[in-house]
Protein backbone atom coordinates (compact mmCIF):
# COMPACT_ATOMS: atom_id res chain seq x y z
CA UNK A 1 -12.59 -24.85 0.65
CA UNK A 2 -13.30 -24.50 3.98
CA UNK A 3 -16.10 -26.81 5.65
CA UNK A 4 -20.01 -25.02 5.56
CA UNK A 5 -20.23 -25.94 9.18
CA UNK A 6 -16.53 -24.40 10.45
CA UNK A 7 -17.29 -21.10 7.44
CA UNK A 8 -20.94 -20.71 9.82
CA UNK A 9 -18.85 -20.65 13.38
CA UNK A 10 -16.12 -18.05 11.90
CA UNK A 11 -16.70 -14.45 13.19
CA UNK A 12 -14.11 -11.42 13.03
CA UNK A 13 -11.72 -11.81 16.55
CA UNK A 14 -12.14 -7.52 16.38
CA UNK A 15 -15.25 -7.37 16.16
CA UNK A 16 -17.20 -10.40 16.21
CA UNK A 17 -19.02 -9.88 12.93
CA UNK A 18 -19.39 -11.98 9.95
CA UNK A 19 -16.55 -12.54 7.39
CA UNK A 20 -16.40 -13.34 3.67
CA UNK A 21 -15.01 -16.38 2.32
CA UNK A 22 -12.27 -15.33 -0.37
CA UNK A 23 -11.94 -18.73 -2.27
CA UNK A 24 -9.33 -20.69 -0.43
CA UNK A 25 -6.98 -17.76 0.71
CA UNK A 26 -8.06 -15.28 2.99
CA UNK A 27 -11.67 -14.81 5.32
CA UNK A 28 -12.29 -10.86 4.85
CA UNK A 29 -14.35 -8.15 7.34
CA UNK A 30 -15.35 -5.25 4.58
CA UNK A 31 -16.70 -3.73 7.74
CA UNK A 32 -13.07 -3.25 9.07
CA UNK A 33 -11.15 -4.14 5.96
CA UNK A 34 -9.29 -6.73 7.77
CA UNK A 35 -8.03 -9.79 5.85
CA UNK A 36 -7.07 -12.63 7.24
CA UNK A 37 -5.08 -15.66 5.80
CA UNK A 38 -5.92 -19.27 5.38
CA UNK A 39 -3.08 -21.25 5.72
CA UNK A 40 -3.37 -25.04 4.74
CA UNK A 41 -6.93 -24.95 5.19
CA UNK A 42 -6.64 -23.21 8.70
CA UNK A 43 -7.87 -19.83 9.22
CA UNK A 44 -6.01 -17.71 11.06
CA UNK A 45 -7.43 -15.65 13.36
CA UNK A 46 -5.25 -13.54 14.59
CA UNK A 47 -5.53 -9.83 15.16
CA UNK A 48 -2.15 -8.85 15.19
CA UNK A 49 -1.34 -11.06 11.26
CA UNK A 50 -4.50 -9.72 9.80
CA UNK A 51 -3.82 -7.44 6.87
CA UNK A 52 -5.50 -3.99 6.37
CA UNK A 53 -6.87 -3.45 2.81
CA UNK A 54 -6.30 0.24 2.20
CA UNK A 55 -6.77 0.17 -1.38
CA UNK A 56 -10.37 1.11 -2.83
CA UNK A 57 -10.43 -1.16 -5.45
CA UNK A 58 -8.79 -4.25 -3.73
CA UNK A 59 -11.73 -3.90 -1.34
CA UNK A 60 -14.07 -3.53 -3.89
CA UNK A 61 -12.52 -7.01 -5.30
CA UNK A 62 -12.60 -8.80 -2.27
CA UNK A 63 -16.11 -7.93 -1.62
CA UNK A 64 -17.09 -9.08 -5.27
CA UNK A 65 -15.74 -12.28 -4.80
CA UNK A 66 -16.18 -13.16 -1.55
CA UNK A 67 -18.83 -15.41 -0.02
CA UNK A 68 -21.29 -15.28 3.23
């Protein structure tokens, strides 16, 4: 899990809003529907690698269990 202190510097690189935590695998903007992967612990922030959730119901899972 990613450290409380690093989780409350983390903002969106698009558009500098907050992300969800999704467990130990992704950081996700339900504003933009943006995922983005955490690889060994590392988040990576990176516009061009983050994945677009199109799907209704993947959002709605993400958002679910995702934390501030």
């Amino acid at each position: 899990m990613l450290d409380q202190r690093l989780r409350s510097l983390l903002v969106c690189p698009e558009d500098r809003g907050p992300l969800l935590v999704v467990g130990d695998e992704l950081l996700y903007n339900p504003r933009l529907r943006r995922a983005y992967r955490i690889e060994n612990g590392v988040p990576v922030l990176l516009i061009s690698d983050a994945v677009t959730i199109a799907d209704d119901a993947e959002h709605a899972s993400l958002v679910e269990r995702g934390e501030p």
